[in-house]
Protein backbone atom coordinates (compact mmCIF):
# COMPACT_ATOMS: atom_id res chain seq x y z
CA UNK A 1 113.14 27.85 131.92
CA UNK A 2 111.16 30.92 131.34
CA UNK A 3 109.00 29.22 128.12
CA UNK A 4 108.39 26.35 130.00
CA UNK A 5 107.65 28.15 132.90
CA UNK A 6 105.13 30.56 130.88
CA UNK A 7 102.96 27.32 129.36
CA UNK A 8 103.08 25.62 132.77
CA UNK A 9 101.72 28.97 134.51
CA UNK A 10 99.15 29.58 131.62
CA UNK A 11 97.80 25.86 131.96
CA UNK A 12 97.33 26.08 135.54
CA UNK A 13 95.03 28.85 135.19
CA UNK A 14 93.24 26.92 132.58
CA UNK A 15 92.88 23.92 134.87
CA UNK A 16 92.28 25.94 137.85
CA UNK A 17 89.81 28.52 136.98
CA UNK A 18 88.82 27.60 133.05
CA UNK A 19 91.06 30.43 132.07
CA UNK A 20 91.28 30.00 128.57
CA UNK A 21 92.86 32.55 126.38
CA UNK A 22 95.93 33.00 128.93
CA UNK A 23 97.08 29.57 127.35
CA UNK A 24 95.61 30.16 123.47
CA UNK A 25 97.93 33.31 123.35
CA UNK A 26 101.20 31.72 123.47
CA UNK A 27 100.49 29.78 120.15
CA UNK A 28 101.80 30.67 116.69
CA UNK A 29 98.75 31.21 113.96
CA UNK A 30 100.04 28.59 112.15
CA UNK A 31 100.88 26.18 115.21
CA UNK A 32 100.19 22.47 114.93
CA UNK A 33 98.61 20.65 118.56
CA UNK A 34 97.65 17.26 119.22
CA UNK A 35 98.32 14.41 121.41
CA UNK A 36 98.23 10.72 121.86
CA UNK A 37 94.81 9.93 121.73
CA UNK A 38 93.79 12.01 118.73
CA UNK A 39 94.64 11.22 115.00
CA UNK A 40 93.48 14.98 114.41
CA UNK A 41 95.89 18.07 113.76
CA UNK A 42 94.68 21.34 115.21
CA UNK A 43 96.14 24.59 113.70
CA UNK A 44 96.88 28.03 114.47
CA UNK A 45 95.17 29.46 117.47
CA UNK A 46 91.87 28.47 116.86
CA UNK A 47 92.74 25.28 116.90
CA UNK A 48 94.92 25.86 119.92
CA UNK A 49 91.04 27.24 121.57
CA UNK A 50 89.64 24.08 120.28
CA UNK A 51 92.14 21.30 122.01
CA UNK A 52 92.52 22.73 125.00
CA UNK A 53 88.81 23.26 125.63
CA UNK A 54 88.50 19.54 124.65
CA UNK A 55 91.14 19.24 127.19
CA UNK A 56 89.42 20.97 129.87
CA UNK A 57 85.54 19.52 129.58
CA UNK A 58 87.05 16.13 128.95
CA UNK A 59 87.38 15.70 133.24
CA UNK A 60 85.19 17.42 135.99
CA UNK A 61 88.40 18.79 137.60
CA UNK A 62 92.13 18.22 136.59
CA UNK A 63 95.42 19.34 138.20
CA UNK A 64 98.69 18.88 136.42
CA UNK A 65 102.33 18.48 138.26
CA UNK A 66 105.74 18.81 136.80
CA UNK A 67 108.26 16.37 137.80
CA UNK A 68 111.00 17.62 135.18
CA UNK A 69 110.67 20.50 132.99
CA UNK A 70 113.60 20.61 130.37
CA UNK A 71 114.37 23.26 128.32
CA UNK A 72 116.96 23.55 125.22
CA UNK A 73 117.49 26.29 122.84
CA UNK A 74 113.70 26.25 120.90
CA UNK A 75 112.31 23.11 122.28
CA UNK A 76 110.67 22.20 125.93
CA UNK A 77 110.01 18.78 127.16
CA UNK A 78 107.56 18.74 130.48
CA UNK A 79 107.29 15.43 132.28
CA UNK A 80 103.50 15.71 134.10
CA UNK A 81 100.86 13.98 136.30
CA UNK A 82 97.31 15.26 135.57
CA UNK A 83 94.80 13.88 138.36
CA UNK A 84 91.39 15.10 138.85
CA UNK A 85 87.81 13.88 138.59
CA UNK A 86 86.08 12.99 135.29
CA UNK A 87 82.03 13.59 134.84
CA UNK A 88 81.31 10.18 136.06
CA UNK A 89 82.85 11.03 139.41
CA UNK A 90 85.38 9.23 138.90
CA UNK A 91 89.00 9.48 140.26
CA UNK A 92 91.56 9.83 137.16
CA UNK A 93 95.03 9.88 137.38
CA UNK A 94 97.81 9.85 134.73
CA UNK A 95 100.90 10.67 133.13
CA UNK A 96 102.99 12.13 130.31
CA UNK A 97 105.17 14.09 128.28
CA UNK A 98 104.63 17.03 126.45
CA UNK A 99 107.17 18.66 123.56
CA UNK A 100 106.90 22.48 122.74
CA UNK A 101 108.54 23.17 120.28
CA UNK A 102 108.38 27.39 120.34
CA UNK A 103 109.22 30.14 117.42
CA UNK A 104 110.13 33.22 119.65
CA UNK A 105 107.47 33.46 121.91
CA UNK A 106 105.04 31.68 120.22
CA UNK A 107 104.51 27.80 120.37
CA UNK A 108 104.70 26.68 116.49
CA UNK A 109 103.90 23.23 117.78
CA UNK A 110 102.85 21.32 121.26
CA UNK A 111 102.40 17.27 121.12
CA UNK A 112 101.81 15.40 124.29
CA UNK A 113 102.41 11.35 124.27
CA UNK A 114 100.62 9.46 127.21
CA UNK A 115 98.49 6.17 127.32
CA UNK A 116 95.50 7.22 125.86
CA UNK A 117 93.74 3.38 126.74
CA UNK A 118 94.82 3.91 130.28
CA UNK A 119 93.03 7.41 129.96
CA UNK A 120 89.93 5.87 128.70
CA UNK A 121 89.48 3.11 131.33
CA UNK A 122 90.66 6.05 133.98
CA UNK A 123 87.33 7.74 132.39
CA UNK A 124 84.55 5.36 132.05
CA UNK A 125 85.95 3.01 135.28
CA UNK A 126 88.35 4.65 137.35
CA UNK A 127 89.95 1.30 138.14
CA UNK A 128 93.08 1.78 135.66
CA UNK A 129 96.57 0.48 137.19
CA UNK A 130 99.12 3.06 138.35
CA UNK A 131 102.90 3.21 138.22
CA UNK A 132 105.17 4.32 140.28
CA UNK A 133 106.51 7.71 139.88
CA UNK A 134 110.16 8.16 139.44
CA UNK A 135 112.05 8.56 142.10
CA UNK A 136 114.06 11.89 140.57
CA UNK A 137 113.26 15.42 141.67
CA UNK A 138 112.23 17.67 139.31
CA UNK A 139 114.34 19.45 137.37
């Protein structure tokens, strides 16, 4: 678990403190990172810098939790819960999974699928429906 460990760690100090370059370093130069809600690639580390500072000014405040973290051979798969507080003061809550794919220590490519709708009406209204977590411990 020590890759997924590593992103998890470097994202909470992006989330908590806007510690940026913790979480650009473990990216390839030629990784590929994107999500859900965007139809746009972002490469290499720059691109890395780019997404995940879109990430963090997107909400006021924004914690992520892990309820499993699976890792096999080259590729991670994080199950999350981001909640926080978007601009609007706004409550936002919602949830996801993330696949790393890594090339030795580098991530050549991170993807994370989640309702990006929900995300939006979390956003502008903060009256968006929420499920249930699982009941599973995390892994």
């Amino acid at each position: 678990m020590d890759r997924a460990q590593r992103f998890v760690d470097a994202l909470a100090k992006l989330e908590e403190n806007g510690e940026l370059e913790t979480l650009v370093s473990l990216f390839a130069e030629d990784a590929q990172v994107s999500n859900a809600a965007s139809s746009h690639r972002f490469s290499g580390q720059e691109g890395a810098r780019e997404f995940w500072s879109h990430y963090k000014g997107t909400l006021k405040q924004v914690k992520s939790t892990f309820r499993n973290m699976i890792e096999s051979g080259d590729r991670v798969a994080l199950e999350w819960e981001s909640s926080g507080t978007a601009h609007n003061g706004k409550a936002v809550n919602y949830e996801g999974v993330s696949i790393i794919e890594w090339d030795g220590d580098r991530i050549s490519r991170f993807y994370a699928y989640f309702d990006p709708e929900l995300l939006g009406r979390e956003i502008t209204d903060g009256v968006a429906p929420r499920s249930e977590p699982p009941a599973t411990t995390p892994a």
